[in-house]
N, C-alpha and C. Protein backbone atom coordinates (compact mmCIF):
# COMPACT_ATOMS: atom_id res chain seq x y z
N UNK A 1 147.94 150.30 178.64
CA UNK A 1 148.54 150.11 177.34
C UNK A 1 147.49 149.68 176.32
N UNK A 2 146.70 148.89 176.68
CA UNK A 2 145.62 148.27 175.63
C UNK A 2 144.55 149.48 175.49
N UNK A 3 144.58 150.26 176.27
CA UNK A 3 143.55 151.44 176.27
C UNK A 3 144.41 152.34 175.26
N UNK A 4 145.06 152.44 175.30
CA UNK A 4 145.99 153.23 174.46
C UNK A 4 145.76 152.57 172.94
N UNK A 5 146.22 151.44 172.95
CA UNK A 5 145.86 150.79 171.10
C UNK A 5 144.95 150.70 170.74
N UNK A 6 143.44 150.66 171.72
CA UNK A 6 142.23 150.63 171.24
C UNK A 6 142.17 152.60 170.56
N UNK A 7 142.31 153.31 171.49
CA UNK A 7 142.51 154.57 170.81
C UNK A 7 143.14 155.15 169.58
N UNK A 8 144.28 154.46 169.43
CA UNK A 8 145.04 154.59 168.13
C UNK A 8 144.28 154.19 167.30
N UNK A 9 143.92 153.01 167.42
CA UNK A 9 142.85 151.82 166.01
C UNK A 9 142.18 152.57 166.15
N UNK A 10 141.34 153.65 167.04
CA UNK A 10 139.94 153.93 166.45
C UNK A 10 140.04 155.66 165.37
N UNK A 11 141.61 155.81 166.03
CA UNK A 11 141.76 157.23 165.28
C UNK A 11 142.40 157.13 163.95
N UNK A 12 143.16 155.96 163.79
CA UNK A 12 143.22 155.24 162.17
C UNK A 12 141.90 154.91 161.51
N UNK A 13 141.16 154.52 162.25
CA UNK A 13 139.45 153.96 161.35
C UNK A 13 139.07 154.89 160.85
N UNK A 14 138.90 155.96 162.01
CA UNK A 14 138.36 157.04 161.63
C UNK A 14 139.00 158.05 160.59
N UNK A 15 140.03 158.40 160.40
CA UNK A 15 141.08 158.85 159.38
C UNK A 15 140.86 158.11 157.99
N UNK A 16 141.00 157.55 158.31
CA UNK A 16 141.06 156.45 156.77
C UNK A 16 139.58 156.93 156.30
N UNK A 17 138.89 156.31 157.34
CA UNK A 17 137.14 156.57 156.55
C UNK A 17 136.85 157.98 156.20
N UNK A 18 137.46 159.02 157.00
CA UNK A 18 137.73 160.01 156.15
C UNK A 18 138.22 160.97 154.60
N UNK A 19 139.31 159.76 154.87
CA UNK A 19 139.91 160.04 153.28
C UNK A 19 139.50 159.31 152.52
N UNK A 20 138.44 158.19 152.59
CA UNK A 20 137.61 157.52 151.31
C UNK A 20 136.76 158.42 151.17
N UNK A 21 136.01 158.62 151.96
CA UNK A 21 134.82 159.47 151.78
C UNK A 21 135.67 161.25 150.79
N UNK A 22 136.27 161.67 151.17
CA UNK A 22 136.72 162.58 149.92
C UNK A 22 137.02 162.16 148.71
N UNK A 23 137.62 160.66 148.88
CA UNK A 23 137.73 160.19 147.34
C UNK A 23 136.32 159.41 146.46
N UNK A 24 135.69 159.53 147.38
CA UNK A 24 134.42 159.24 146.34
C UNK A 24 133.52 160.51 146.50
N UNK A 25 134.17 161.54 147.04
CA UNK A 25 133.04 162.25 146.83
C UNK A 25 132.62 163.02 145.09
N UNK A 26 131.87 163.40 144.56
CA UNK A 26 131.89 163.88 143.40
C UNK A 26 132.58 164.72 143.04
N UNK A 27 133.14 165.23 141.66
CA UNK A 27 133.89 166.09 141.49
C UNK A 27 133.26 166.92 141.17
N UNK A 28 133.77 168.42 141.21
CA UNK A 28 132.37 169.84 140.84
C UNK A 28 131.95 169.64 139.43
N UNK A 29 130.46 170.19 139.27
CA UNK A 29 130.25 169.91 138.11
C UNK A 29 130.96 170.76 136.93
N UNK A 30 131.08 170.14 135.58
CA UNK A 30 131.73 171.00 135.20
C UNK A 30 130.91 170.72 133.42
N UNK A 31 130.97 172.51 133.14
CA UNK A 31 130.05 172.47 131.90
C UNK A 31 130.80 173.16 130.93
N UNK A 32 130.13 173.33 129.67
CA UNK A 32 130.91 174.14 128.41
C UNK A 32 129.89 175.32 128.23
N UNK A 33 130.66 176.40 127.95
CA UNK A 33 129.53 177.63 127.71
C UNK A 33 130.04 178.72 126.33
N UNK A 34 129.57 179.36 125.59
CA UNK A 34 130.19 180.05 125.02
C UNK A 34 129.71 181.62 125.00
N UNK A 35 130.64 182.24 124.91
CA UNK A 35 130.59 183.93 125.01
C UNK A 35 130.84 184.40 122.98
N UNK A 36 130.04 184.79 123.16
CA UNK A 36 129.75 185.63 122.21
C UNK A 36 130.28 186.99 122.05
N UNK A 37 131.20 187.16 120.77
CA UNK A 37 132.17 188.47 121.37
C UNK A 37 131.37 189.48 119.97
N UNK A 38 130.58 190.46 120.13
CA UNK A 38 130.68 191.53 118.89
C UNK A 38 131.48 193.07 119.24
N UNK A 39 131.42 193.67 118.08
CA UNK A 39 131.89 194.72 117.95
C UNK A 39 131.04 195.39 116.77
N UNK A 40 130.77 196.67 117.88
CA UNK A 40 129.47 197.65 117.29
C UNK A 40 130.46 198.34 116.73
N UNK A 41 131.11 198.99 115.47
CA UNK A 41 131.37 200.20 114.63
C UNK A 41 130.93 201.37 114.08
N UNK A 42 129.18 201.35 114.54
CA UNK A 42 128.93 202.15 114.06
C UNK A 42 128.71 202.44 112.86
N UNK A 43 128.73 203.84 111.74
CA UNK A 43 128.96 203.73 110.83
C UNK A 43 130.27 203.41 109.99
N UNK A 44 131.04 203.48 110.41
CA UNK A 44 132.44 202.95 109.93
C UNK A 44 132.54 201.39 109.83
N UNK A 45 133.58 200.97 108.74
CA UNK A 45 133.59 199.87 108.19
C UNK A 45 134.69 199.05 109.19
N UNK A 46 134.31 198.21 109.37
CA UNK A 46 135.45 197.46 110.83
C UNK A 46 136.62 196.52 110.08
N UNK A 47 137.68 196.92 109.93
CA UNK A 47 138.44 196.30 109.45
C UNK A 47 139.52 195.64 109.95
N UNK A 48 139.81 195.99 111.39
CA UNK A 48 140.62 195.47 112.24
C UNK A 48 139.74 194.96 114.13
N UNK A 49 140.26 194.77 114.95
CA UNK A 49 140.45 194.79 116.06
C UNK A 49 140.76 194.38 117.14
N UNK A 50 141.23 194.30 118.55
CA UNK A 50 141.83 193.42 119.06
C UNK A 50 141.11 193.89 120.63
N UNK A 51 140.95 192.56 121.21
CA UNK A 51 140.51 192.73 122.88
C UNK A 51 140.89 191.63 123.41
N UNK A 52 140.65 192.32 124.80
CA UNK A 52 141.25 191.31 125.95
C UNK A 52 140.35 190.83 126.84
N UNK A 53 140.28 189.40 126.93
CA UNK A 53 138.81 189.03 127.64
C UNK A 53 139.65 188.10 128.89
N UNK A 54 139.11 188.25 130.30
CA UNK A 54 139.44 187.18 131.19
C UNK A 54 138.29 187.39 131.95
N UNK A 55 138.11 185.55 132.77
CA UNK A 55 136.86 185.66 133.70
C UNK A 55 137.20 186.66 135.08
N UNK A 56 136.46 187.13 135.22
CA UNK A 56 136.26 188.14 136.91
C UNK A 56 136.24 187.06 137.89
N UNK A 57 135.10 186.17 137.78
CA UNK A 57 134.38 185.50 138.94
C UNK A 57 134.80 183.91 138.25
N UNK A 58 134.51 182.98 138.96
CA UNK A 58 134.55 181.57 138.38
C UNK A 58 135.84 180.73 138.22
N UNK A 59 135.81 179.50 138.26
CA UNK A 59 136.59 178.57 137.92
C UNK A 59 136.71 178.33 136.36
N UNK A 60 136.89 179.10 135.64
CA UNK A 60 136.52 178.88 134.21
C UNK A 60 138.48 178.60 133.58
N UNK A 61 138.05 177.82 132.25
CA UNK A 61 139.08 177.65 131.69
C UNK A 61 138.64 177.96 129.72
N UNK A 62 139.52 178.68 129.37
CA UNK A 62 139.05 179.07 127.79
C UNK A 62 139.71 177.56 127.14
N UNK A 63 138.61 176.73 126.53
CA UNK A 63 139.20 175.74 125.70
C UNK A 63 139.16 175.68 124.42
N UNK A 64 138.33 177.28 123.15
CA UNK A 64 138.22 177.12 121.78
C UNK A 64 137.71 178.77 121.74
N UNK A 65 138.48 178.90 120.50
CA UNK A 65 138.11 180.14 119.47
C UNK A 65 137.76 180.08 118.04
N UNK A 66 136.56 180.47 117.95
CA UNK A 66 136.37 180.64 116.56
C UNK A 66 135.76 181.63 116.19
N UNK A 67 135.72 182.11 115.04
CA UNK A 67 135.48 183.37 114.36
C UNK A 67 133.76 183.76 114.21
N UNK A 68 133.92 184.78 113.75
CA UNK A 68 132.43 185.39 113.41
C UNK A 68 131.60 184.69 112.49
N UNK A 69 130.26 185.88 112.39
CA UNK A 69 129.17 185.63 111.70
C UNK A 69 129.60 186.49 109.79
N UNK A 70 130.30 187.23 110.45
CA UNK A 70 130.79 188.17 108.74
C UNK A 70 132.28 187.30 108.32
N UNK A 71 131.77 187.41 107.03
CA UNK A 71 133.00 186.64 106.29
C UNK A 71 134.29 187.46 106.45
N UNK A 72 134.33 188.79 106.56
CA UNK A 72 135.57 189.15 106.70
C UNK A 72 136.47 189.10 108.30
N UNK A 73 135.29 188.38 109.21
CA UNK A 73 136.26 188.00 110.53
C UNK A 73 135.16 186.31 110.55
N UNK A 74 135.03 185.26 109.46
CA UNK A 74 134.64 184.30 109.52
C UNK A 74 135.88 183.28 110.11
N UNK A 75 137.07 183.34 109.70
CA UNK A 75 138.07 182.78 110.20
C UNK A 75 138.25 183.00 111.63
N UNK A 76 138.98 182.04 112.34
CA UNK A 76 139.55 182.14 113.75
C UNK A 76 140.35 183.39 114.06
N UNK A 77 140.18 184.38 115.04
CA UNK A 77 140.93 185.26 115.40
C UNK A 77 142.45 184.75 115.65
N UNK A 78 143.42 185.67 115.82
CA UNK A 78 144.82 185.35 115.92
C UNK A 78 144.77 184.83 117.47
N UNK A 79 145.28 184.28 118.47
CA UNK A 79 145.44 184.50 119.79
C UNK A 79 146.79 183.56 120.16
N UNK A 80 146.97 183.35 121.46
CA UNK A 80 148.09 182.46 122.21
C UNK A 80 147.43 181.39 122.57
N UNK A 81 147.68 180.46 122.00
CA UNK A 81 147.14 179.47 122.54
C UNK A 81 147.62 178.60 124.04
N UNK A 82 148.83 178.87 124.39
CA UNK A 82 149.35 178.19 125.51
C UNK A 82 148.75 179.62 126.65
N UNK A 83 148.40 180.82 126.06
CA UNK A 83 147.87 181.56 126.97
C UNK A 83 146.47 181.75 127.45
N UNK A 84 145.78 180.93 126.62
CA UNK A 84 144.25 181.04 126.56
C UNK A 84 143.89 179.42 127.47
N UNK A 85 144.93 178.54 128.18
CA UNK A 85 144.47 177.93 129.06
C UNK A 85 144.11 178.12 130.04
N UNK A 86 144.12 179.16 130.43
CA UNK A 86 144.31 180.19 131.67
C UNK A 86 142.92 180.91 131.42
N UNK A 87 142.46 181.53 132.07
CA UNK A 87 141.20 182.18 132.26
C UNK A 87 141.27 184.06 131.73
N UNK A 88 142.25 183.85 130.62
CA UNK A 88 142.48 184.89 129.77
C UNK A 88 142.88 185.07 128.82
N UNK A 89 142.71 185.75 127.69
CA UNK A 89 142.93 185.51 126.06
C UNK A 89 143.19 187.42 125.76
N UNK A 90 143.91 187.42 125.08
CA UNK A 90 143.65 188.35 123.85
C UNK A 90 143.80 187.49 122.75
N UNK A 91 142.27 188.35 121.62
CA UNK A 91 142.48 187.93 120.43
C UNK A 91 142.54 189.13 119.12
N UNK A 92 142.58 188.94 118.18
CA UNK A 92 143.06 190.12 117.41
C UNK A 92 142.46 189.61 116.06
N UNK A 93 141.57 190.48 115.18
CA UNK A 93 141.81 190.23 113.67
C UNK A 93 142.27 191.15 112.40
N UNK A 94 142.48 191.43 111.54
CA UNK A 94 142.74 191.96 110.43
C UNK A 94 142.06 191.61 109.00
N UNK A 95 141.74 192.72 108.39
CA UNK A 95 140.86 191.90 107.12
C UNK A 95 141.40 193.16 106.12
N UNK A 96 141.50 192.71 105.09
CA UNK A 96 142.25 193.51 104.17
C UNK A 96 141.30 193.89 102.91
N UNK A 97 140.41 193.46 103.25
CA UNK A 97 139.09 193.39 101.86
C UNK A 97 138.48 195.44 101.89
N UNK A 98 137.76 195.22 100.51
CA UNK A 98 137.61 196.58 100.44
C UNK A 98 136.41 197.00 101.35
N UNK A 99 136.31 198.52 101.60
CA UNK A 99 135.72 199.16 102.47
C UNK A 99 133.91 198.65 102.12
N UNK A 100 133.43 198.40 101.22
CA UNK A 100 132.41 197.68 101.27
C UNK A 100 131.94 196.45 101.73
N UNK A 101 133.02 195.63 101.68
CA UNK A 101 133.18 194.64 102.12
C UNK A 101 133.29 193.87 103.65
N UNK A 102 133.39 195.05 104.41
CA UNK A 102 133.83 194.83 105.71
C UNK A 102 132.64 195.40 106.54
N UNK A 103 132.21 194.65 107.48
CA UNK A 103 131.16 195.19 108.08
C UNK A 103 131.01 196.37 108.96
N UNK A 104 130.04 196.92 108.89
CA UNK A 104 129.92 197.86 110.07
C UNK A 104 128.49 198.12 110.72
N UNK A 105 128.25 198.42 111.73
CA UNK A 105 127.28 198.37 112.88
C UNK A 105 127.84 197.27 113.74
N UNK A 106 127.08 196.60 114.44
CA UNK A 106 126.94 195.53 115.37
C UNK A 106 127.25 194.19 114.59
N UNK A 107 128.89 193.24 114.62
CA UNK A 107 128.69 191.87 113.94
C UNK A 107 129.70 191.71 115.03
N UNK A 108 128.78 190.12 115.71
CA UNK A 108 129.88 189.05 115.93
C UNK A 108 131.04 188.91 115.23
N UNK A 109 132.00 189.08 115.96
CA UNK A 109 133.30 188.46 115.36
C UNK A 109 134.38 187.13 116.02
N UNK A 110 133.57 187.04 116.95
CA UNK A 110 134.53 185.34 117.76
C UNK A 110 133.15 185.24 118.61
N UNK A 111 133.45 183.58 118.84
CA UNK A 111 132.82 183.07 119.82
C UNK A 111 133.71 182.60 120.65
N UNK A 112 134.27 182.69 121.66
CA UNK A 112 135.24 182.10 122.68
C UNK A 112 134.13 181.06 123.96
N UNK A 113 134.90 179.58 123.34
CA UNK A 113 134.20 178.64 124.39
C UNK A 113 135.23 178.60 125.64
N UNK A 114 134.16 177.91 126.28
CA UNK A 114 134.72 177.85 127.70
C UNK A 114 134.54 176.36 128.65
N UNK A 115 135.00 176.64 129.57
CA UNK A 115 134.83 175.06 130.41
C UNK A 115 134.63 175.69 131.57
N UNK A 116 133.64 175.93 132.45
CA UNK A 116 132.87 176.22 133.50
C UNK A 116 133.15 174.93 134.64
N UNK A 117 133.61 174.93 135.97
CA UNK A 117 133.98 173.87 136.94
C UNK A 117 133.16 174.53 138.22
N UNK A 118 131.90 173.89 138.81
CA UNK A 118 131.57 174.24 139.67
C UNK A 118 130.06 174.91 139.34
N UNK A 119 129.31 174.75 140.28
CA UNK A 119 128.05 175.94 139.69
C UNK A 119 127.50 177.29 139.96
N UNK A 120 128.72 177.77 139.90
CA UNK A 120 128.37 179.43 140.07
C UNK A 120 128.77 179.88 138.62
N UNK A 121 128.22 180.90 137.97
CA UNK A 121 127.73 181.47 137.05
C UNK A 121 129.16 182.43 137.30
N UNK A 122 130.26 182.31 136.57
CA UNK A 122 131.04 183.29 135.70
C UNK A 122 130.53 184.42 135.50
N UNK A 123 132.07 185.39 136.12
CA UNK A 123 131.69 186.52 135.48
C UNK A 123 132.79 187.30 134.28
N UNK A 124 132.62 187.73 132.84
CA UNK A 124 133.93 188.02 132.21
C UNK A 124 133.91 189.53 132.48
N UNK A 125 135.04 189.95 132.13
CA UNK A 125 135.43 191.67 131.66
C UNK A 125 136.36 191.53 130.56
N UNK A 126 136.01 192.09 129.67
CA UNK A 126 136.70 192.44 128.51
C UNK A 126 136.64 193.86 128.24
N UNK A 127 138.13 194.07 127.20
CA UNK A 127 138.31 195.73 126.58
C UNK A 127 138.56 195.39 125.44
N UNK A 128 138.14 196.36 124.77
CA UNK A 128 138.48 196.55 122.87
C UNK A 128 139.76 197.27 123.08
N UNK A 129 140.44 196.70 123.05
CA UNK A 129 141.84 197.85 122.73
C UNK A 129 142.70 198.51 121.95
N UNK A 130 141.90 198.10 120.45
CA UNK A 130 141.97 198.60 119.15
C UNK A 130 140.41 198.35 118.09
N UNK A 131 139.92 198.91 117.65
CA UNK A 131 138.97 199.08 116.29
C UNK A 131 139.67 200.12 115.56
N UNK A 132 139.32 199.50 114.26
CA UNK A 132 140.22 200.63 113.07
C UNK A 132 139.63 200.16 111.89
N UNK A 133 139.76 201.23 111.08
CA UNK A 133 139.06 200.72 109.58
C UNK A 133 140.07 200.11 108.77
N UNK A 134 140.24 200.29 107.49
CA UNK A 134 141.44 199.43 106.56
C UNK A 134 142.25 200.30 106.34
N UNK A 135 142.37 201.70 106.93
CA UNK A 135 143.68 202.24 106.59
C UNK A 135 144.86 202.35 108.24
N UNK A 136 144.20 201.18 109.20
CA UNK A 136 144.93 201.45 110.10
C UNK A 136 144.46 202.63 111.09
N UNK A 137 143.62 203.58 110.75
CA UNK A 137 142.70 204.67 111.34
C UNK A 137 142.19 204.21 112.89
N UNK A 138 142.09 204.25 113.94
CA UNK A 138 141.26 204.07 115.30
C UNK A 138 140.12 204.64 115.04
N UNK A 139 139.34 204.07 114.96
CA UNK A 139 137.43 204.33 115.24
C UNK A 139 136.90 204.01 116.70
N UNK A 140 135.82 204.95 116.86
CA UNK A 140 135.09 204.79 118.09
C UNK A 140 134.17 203.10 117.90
N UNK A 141 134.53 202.27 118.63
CA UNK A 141 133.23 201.24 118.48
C UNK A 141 133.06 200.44 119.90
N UNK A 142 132.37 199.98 120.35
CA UNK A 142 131.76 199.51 121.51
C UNK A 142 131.69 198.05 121.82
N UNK A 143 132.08 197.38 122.81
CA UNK A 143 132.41 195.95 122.80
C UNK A 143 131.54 195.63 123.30
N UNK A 144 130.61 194.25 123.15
CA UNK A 144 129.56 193.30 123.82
C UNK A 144 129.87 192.23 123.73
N UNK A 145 129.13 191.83 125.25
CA UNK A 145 129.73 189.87 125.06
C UNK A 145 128.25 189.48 125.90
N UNK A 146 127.64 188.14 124.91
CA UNK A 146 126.43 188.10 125.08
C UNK A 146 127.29 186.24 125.59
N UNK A 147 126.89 186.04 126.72
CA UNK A 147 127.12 184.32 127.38
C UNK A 147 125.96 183.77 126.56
N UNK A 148 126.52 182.23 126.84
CA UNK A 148 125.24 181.24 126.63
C UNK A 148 123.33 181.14 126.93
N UNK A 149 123.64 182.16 128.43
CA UNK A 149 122.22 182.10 129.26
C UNK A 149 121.63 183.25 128.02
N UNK A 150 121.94 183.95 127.40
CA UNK A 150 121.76 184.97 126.95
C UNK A 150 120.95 185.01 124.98
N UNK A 151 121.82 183.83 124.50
CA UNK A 151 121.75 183.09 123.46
C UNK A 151 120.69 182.56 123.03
């Protein structure tokens, strides 16, 4: 019988010292990064567009959106915000300014930050799923997303 309670006590010691040791162990590291969203147009004037960005790889969480480098997508894109806690966003803009006014070739138009948990290096995929000029028109234009390492 006493052989028996010495066994129990030692498989409680050991248990217990187990579950301290997970509670002090560190938590993953966790960093902020931001993705850089442009849209190439080409020669056409970019007056609209909308894409869908989520991480591939990673523990990532989207925690901020803000707008471009051109004044006509300088404001925050439209998005969901109770949906962009999640490791996926669509965002969308519209600009109503005249055809000179609106950029075209290659301009940033959002920077979408992030919260990185752990240290493996994220991976995103995003689609343009609309570019259009100011009459509502679909144009050919090309999506890039340049990360932080990249910056």
């Amino acid at each position: 019988m006493r052989r028996v309670a010495v066994i129990v006590l030692v498989a409680v010691l050991l248990g217990s010292t187990g579950r301290a040791n997970n509670r002090n162990a560190p938590p993953p590291a966790t960093r902020f990064d931001a993705i850089d969203v442009y849209v190439d147009s080409g020669t056409q004037p970019l007056a609209a567009y909308q894409l869908d960005l989520s991480a591939k790889t990673g523990d990532v969480k989207i925690v901020g959106i803000e707008g471009g480098e051109h004044s006509a997508f300088a404001d925050p894109p439209y998005y969901d915000p109770a949906a962009m806690q999640h490791d996926r966003v669509i965002i969308a803009a519209f600009n109503t300014a005249l055809p000179e006014q609106l950029p075209k070739g290659m301009t940033r138009v959002a920077t979408i930050h992030v919260q990185v948990a752990g240290e493996a290096q994220p991976t995103f995929q995003a689609e343009l799923t609309v570019a259009a000029t100011l009459d509502g028109k679909p144009i050919p234009a090309h999506l890039v997303l340049q990360t932080g390492a990249g910056q």
